[in-house]
Structures are given as C-alpha cells and as structure tokens.
C-alpha atoms as a PDB file:
ATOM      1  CA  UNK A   1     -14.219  -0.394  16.488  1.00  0.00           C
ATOM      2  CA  UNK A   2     -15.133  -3.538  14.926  1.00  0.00           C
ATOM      3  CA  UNK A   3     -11.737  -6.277  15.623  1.00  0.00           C
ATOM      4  CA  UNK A   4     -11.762  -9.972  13.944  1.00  0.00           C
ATOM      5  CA  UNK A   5      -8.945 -12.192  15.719  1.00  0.00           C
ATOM      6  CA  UNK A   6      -7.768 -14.447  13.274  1.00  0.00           C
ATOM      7  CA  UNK A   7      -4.777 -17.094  13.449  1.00  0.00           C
ATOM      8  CA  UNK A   8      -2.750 -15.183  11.649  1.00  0.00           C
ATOM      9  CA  UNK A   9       0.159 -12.533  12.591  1.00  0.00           C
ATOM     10  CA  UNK A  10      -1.406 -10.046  12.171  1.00  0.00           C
ATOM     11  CA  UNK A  11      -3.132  -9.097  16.140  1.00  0.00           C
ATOM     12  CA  UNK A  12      -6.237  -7.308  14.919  1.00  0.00           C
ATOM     13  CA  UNK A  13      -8.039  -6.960  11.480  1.00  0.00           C
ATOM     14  CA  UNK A  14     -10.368  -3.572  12.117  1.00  0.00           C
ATOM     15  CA  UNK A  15     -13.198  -2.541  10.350  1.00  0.00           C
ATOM     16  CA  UNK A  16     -13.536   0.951  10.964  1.00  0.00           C
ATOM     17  CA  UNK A  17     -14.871   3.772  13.751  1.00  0.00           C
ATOM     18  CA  UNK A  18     -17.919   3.777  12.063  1.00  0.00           C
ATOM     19  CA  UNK A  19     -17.525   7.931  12.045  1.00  0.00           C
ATOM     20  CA  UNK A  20     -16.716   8.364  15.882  1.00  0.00           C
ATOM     21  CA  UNK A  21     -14.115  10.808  16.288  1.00  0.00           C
ATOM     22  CA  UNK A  22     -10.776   9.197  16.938  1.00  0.00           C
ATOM     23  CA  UNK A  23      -8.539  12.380  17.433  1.00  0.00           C
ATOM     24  CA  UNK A  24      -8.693  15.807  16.415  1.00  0.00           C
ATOM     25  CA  UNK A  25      -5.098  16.833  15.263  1.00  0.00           C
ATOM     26  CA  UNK A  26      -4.749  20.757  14.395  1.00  0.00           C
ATOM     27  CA  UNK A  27      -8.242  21.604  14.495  1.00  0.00           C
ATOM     28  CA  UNK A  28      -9.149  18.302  11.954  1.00  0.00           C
ATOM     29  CA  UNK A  29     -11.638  15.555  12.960  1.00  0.00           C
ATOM     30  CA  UNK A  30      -9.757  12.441  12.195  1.00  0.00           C
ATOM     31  CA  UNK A  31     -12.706   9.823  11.544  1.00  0.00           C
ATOM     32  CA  UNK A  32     -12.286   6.459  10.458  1.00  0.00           C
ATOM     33  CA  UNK A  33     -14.842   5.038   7.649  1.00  0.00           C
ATOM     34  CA  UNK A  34     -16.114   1.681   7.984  1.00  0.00           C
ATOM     35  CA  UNK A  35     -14.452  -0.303   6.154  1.00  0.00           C
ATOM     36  CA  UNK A  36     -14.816  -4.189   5.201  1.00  0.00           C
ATOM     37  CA  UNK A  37     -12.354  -6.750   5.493  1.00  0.00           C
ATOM     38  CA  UNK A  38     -11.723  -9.524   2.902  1.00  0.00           C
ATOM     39  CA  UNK A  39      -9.062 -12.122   3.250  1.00  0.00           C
ATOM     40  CA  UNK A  40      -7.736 -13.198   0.202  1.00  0.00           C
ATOM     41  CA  UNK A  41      -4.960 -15.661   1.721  1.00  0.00           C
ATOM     42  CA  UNK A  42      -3.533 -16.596   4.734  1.00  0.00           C
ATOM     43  CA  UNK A  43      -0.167 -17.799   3.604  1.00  0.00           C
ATOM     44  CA  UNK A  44       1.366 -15.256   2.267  1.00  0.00           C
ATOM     45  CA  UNK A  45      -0.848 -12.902   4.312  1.00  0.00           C
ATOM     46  CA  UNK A  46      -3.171 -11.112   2.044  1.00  0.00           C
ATOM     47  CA  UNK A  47      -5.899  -8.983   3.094  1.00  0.00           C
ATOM     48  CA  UNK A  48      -8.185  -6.888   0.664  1.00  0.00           C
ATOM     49  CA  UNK A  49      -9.615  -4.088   2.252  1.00  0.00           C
ATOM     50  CA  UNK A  50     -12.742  -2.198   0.841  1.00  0.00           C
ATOM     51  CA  UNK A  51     -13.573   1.290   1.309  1.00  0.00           C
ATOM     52  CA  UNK A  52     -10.424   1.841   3.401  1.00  0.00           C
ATOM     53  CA  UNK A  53      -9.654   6.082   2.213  1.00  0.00           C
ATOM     54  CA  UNK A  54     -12.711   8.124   2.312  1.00  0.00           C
ATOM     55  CA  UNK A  55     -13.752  10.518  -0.316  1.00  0.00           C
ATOM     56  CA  UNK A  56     -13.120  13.632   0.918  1.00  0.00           C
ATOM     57  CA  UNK A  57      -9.065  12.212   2.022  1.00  0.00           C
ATOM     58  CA  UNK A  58      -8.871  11.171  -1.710  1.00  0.00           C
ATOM     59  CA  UNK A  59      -9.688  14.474  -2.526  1.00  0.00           C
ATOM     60  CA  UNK A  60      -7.052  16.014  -0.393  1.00  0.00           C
ATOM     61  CA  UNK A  61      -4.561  13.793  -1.386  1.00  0.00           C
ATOM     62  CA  UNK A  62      -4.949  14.983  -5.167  1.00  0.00           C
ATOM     63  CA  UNK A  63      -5.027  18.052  -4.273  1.00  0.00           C
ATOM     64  CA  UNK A  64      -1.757  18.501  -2.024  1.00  0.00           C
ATOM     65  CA  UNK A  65       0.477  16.239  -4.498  1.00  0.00           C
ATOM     66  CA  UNK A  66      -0.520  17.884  -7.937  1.00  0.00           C
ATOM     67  CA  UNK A  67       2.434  19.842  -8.529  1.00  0.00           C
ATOM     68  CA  UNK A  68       5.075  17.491  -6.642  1.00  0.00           C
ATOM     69  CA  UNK A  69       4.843  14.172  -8.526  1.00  0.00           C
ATOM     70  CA  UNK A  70       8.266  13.643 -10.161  1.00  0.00           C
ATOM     71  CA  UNK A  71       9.519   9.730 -11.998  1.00  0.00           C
ATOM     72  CA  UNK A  72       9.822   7.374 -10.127  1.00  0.00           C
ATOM     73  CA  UNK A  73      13.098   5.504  -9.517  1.00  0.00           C
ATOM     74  CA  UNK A  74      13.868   1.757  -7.889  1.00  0.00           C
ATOM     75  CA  UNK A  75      16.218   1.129  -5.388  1.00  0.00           C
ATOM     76  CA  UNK A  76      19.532  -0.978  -6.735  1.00  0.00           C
ATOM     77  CA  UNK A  77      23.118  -1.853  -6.054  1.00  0.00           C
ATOM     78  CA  UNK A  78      24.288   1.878  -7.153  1.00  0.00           C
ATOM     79  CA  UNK A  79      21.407   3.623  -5.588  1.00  0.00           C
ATOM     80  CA  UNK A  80      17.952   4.954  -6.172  1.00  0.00           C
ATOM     81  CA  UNK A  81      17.832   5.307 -10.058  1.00  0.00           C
ATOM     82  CA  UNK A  82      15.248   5.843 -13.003  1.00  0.00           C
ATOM     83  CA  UNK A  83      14.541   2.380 -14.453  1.00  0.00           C
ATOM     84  CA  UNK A  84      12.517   1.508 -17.116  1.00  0.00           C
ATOM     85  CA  UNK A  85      10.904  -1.668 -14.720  1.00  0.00           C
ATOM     86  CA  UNK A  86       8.999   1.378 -13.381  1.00  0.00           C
ATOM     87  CA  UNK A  87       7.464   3.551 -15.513  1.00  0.00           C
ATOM     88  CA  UNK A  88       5.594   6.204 -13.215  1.00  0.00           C
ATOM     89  CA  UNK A  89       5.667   9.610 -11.301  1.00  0.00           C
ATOM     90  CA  UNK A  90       5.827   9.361  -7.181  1.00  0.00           C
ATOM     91  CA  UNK A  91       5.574  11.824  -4.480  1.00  0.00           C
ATOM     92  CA  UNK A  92       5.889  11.233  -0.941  1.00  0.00           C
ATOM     93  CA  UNK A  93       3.363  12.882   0.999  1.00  0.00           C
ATOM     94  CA  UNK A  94       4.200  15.822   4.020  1.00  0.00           C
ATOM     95  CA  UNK A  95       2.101  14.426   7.097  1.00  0.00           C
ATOM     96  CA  UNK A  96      -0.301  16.915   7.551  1.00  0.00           C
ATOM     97  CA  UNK A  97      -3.176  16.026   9.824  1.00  0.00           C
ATOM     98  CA  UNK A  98      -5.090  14.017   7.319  1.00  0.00           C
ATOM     99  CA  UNK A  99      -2.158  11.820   6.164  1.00  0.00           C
ATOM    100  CA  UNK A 100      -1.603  11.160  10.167  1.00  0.00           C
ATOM    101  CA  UNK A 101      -5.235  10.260  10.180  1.00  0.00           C
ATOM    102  CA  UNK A 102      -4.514   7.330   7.586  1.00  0.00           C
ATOM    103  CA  UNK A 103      -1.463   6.478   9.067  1.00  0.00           C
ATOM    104  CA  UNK A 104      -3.014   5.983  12.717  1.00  0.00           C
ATOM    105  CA  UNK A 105      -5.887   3.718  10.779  1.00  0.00           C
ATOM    106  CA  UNK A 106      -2.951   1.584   8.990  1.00  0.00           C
ATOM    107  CA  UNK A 107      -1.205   1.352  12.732  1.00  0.00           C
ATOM    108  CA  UNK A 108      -4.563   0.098  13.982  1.00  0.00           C
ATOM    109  CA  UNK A 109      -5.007  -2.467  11.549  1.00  0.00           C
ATOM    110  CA  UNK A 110      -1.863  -4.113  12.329  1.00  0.00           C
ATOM    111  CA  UNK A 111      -2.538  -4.400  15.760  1.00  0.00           C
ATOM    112  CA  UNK A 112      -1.241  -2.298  19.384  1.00  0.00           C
ATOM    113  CA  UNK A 113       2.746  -3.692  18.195  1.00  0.00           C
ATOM    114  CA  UNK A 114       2.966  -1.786  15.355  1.00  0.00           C
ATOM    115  CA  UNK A 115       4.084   2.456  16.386  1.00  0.00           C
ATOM    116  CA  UNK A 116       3.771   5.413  13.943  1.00  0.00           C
ATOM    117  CA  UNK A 117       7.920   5.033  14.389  1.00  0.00           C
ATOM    118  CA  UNK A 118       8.040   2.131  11.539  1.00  0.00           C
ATOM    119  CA  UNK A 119       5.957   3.969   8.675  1.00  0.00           C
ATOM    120  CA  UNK A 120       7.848   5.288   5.762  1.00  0.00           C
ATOM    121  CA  UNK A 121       6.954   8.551   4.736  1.00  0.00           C
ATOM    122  CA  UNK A 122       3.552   7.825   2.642  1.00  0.00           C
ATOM    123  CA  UNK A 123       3.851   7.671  -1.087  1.00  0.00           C
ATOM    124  CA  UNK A 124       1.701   8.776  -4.205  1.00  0.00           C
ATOM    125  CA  UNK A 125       2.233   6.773  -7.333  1.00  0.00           C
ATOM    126  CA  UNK A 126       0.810   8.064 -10.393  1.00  0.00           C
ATOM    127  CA  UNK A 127       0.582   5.687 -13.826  1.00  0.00           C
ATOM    128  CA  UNK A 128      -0.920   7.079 -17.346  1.00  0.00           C
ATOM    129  CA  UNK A 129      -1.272   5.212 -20.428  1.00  0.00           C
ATOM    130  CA  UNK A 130       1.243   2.777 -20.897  1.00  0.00           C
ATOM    131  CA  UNK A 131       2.675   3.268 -17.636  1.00  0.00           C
ATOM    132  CA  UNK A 132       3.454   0.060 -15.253  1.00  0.00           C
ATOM    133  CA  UNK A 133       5.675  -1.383 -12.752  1.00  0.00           C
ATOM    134  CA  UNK A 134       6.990  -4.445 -13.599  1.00  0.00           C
ATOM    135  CA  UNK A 135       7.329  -7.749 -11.009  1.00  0.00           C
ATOM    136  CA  UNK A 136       9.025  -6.883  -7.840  1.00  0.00           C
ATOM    137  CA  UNK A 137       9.074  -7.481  -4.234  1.00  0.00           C
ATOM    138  CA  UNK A 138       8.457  -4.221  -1.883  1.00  0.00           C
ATOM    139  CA  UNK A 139      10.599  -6.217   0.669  1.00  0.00           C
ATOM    140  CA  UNK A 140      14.349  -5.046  -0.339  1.00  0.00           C
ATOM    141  CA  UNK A 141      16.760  -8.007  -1.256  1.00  0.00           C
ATOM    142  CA  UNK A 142      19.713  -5.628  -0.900  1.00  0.00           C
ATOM    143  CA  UNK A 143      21.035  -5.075   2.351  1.00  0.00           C
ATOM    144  CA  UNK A 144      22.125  -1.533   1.583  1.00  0.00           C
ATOM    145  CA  UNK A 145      18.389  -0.932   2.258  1.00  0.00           C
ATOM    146  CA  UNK A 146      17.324  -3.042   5.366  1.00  0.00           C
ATOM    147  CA  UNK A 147      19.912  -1.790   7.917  1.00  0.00           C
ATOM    148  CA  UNK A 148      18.761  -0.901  11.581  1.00  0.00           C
ATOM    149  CA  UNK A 149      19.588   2.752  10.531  1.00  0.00           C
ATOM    150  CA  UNK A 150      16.635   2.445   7.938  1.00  0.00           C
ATOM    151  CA  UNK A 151      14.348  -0.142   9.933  1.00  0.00           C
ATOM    152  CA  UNK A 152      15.333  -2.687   9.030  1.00  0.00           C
ATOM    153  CA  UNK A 153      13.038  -4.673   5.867  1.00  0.00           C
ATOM    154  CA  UNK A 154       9.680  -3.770   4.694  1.00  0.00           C
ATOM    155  CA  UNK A 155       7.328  -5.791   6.883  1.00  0.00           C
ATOM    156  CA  UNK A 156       3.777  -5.310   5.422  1.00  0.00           C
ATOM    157  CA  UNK A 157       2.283  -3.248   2.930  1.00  0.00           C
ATOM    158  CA  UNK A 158      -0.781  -1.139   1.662  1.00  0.00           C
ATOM    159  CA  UNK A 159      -1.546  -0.751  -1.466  1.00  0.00           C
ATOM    160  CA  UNK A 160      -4.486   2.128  -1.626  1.00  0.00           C
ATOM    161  CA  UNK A 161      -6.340   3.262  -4.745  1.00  0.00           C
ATOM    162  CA  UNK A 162      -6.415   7.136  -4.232  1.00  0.00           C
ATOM    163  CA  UNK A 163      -7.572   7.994  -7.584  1.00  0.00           C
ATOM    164  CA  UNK A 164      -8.959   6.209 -10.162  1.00  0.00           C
ATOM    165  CA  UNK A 165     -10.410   7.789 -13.908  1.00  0.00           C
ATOM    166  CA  UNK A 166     -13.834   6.433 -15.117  1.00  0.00           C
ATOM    167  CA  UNK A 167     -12.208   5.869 -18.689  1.00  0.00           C
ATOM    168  CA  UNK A 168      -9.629   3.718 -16.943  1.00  0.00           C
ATOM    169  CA  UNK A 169      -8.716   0.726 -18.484  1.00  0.00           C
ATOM    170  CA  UNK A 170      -5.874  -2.020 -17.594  1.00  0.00           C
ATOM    171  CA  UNK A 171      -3.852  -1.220 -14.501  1.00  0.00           C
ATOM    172  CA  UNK A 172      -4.567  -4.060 -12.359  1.00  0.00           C
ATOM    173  CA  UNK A 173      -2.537  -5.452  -9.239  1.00  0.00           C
ATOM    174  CA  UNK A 174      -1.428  -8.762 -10.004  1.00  0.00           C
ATOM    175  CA  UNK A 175       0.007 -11.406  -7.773  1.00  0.00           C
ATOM    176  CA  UNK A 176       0.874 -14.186  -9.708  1.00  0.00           C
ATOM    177  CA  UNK A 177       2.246 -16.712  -6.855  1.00  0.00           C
ATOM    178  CA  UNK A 178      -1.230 -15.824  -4.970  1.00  0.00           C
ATOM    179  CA  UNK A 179      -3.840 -18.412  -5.716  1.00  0.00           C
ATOM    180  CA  UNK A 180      -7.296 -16.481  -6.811  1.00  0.00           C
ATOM    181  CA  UNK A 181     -10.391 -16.665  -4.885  1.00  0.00           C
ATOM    182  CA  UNK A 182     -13.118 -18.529  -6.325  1.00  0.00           C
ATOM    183  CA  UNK A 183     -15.840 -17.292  -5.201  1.00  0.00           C
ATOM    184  CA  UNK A 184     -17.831 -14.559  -7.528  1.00  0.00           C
ATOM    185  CA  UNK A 185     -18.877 -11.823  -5.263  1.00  0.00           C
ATOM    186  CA  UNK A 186     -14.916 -11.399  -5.835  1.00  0.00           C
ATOM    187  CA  UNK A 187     -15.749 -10.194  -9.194  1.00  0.00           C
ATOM    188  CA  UNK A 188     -16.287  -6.568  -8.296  1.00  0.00           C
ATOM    189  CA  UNK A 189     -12.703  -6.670  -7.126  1.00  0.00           C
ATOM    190  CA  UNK A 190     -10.115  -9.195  -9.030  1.00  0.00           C
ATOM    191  CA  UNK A 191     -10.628 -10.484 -12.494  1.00  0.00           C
ATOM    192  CA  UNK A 192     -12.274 -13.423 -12.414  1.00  0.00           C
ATOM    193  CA  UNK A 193     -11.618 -14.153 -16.047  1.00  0.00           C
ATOM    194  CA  UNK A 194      -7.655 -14.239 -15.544  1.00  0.00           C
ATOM    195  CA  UNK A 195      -6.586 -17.729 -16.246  1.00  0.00           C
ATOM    196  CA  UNK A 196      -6.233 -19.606 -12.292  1.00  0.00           C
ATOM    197  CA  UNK A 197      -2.173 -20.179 -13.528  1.00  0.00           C
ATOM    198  CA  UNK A 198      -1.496 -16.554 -13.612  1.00  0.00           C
ATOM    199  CA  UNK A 199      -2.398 -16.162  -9.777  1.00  0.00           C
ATOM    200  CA  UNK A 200      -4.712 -12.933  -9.082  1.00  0.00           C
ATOM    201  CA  UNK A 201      -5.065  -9.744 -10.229  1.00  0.00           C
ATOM    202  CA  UNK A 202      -6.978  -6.940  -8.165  1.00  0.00           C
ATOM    203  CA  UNK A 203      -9.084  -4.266  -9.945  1.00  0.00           C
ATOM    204  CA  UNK A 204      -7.924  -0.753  -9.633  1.00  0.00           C
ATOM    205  CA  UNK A 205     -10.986   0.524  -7.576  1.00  0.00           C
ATOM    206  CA  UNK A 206     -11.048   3.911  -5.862  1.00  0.00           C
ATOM    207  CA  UNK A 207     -11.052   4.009  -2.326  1.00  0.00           C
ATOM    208  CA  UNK A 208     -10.181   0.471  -1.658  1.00  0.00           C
ATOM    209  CA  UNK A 209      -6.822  -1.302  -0.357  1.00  0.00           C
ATOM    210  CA  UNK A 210      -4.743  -4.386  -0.495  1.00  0.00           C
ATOM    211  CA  UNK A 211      -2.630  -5.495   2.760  1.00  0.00           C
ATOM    212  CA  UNK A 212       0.461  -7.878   2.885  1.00  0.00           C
ATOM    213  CA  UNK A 213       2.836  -9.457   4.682  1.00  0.00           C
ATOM    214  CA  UNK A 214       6.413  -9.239   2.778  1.00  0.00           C
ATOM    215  CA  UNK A 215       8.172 -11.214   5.796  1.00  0.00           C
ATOM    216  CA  UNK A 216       8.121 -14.908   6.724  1.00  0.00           C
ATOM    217  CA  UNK A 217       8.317 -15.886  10.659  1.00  0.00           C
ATOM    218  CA  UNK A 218      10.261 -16.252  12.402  1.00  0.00           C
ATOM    219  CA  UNK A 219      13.454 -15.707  10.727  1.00  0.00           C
ATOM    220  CA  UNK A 220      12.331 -12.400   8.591  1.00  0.00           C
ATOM    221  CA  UNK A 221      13.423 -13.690   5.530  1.00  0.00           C
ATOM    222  CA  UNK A 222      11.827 -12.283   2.393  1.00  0.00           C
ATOM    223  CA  UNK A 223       8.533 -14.129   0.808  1.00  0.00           C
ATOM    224  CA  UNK A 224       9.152 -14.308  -2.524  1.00  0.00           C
ATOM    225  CA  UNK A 225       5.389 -15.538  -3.128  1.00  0.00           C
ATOM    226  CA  UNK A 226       4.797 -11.743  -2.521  1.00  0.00           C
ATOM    227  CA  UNK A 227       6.291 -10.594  -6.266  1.00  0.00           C
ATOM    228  CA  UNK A 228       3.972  -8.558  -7.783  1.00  0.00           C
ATOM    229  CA  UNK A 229       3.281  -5.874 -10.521  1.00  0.00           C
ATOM    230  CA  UNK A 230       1.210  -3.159 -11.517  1.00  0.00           C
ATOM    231  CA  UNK A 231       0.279  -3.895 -14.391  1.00  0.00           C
ATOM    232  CA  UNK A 232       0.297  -1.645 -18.115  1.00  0.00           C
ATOM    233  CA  UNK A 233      -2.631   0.875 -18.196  1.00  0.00           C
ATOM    234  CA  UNK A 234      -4.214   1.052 -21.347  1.00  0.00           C
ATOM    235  CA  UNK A 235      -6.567   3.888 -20.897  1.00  0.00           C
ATOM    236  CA  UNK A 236      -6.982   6.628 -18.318  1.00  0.00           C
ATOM    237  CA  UNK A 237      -5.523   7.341 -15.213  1.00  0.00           C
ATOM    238  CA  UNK A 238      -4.674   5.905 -11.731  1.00  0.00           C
ATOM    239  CA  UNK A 239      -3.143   7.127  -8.215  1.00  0.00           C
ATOM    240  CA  UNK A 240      -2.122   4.492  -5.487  1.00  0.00           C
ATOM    241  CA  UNK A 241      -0.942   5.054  -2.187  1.00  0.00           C
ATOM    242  CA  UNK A 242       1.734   3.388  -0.474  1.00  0.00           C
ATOM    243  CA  UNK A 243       2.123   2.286   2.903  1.00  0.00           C
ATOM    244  CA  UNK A 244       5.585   0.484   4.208  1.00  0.00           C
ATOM    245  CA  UNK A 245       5.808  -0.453   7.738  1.00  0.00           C
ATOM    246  CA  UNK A 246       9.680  -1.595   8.478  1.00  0.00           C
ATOM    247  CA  UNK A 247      10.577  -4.012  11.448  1.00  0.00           C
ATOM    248  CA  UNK A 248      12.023  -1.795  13.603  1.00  0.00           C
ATOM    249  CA  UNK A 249      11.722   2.187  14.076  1.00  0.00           C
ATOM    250  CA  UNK A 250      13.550   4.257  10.994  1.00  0.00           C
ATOM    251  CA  UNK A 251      16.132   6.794  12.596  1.00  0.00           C
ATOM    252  CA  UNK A 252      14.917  10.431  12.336  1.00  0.00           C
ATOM    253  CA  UNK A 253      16.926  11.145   9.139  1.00  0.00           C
ATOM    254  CA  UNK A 254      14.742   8.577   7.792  1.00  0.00           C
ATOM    255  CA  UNK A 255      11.477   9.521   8.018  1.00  0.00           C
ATOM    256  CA  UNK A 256      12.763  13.340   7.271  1.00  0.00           C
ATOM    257  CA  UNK A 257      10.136  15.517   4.914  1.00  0.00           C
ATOM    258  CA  UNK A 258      12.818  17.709   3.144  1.00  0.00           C
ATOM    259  CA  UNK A 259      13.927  14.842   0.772  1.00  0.00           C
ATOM    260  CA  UNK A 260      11.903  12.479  -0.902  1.00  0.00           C
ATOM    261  CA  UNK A 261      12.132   8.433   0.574  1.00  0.00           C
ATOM    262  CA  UNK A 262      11.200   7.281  -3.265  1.00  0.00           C
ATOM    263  CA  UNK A 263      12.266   3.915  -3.869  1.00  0.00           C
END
C-alpha cells in the first residue's frame, strides 16, 4: 500500500493494494483497487478520491439494494422525517463481505485511529430527475443526534458514486464555501465553468469519491464551510454511497441491521 503523510489530520492518505489480497471474509477475496488521491483543500479537509469502488462492488451494490430503497428522510427537532430539502430514496446497506471490504478501505484511509466501531451502517442514495438534496451539513447541529450513545458527531465523510446513467445530466456535488481548484486536469472531475463565487461543484462520476472532514480541532465544533448539496438532476439517474465515521464508537443498538440508520 501506497501512504502520502501530509500535514493534515488525517494520519495516512492510501492509494490502494494494487490487487493484493487484503482478507478473505466468507470465502470473498477482499482486494483493494488502486486508487488516486487528489486534494482539493486542506482547510476544510477535502480529499477527492478517483477510482475508489471497483466495478464489480458497484455491481453488487445495485444489485443487493434494488428492492430496498425507500424516501429518504432528514434528521430534525421531532425526529427523522420526510422533507422536501431531500428529495430521494435511501437504503442502508447489510454488511455482507463486500460492504466490509469497503468499509476496511475507508478505515485505512483515515489512518490506524480510526476502528470499524465508528462507521454508520453504509448508505445508498438514489436521485432521478428532479431529485436533489438541498444545502446541509452531514455533521448534526442537534444534540439529540451526537450523544455518546450514538458516537458522538459525524467526523468525516465519503461521498461515493456507485452508479451513474450515461444519459445523466445535472446532479453535481457542490460545495459552495470550498474554493475551486484551478488547475484544468480538474476538468474531468468539477465544473470548471461554475462561476469561482459559487465555490466547487464535483461531477457525478462512477466509481470515484469525495472525503471530508465535518469537525474542526480541537474543540469538535461543527465546520460550517462543509455545507453542501446535491444538486437537481435533470436527466438520468445516479446512486451515491455514504460513509459516516462518528468520534467515538456507536453502541450496538446503533449500528443494528434490522432498522434502517437513514438520516
């Protein structure tokens, strides 16, 4: 495994096994693609992360969630409730040996600190025509949310693009407190022709990832700078993936696989 140290918090940045068997769980090979490693900026923490899912996960990750995806609902002073700020389906994935597999690559990344205790229950978000999620943090303002029983805040994220059509229009990432970079090999992966005042917006593009810190040091405090939104889609389809790593360990209820974690 490839590491880049970098003065940042997170330990180790990995590009990937480069196909050497890291475990085998249940009879499945879990191997890590080689991915690449783009920062995009170091304060907030953002990391873009290209050709992080492999093909053949993608394709098992459609396949187990077609019949479970259900709308999507956002977390609020009187619960976990439909909401027309986010206008998708979701699913949170069972961790069968090739959702461990991703989750032991997204432990890696963030560095021998981070344990398999602090994931969330991974998540499949699902947006058709139309369909978008307005600007919000994924770090959770209302305490309700962030107590030691739960894990306290979201500390990073991952957002992973698990499926995306070839008639797909729209749908972008954007981070609009997140300066854009400049340079245009960035092309193939943000739109460069977004006006510099509206921050950055990220291309849906299969297999790939975006990283984040939602936390500021050393206090834990929320970064607002982190608001983003998934933008309308105007054409076609996309699936994203999320990954939430909390501070602290989530208690067993938690992380449980009988009821959905969908917030």
């Amino acid at each position: 495994m490839i590491l880049f140290s970098l003065p940042i918090t997170a330990a180790f940045l990995g590009g990937g096994g480069g196909g050497a068997v890291d475990t085998v769980v249940g009879g499945y090979a879990c191997i890590h693609p080689t991915y690449r490693v783009h920062k995009v900026s170091s304060s907030p923490l953002v990391i873009y992360l290209q050709n992080f899912i492999t093909a053949d996960e993608r394709a098992h990750l459609k396949k187990v969630s077609e019949s479970s995806f259900r709308r999507s609902v956002v977390a609020g002073h009187d619960g976990a409730q439909q909401s027309r700020i986010r206008m998708s389906q979701s699913t949170d994935l069972r961790r069968d040996a090739v959702v461990k597999c991703i989750e032991r690559r997204a432990l890696d990344f963030q560095g021998f600190d981070t344990h398999e205790t602090q994931l969330e229950p991974l998540q499949l978000v699902k947006y058709g025509p139309g369909e978008h999620y307005d600007f919000h943090t994924d770090w959770l303002a209302d305490p309700q949310y962030s107590t030691s029983f739960n894990g306290g805040n979201r500390m990073t994220s991952f957002f992973a693009y698990v499926h995306v059509s070839n008639d797909t229009t729209g749908g972008g990432t954007n981070f609009p407190l997140v300066s854009p970079p400049r340079d245009e090999r960035w092309c193939g992966f943000v739109e460069c022709d977004e006006p510099y005042a509206n921050g950055v917006t990220f291309r849906p593009v299969e297999g790939n990832a975006i990283f984040w810190e939602n936390l500021l040091a050393p206090g834990g405090e929320g970064d607002t700078r982190t608001e983003h939104a998934g933008l309308p889609l105007t054409g076609g389809e996309k699936i994203g993936m999320n990954i939430w790593t909390r501070q602290v360990p989530l208690s067993d209820e938690v992380r449980r696989e009988d009821l959905p974690l969908d917030f």
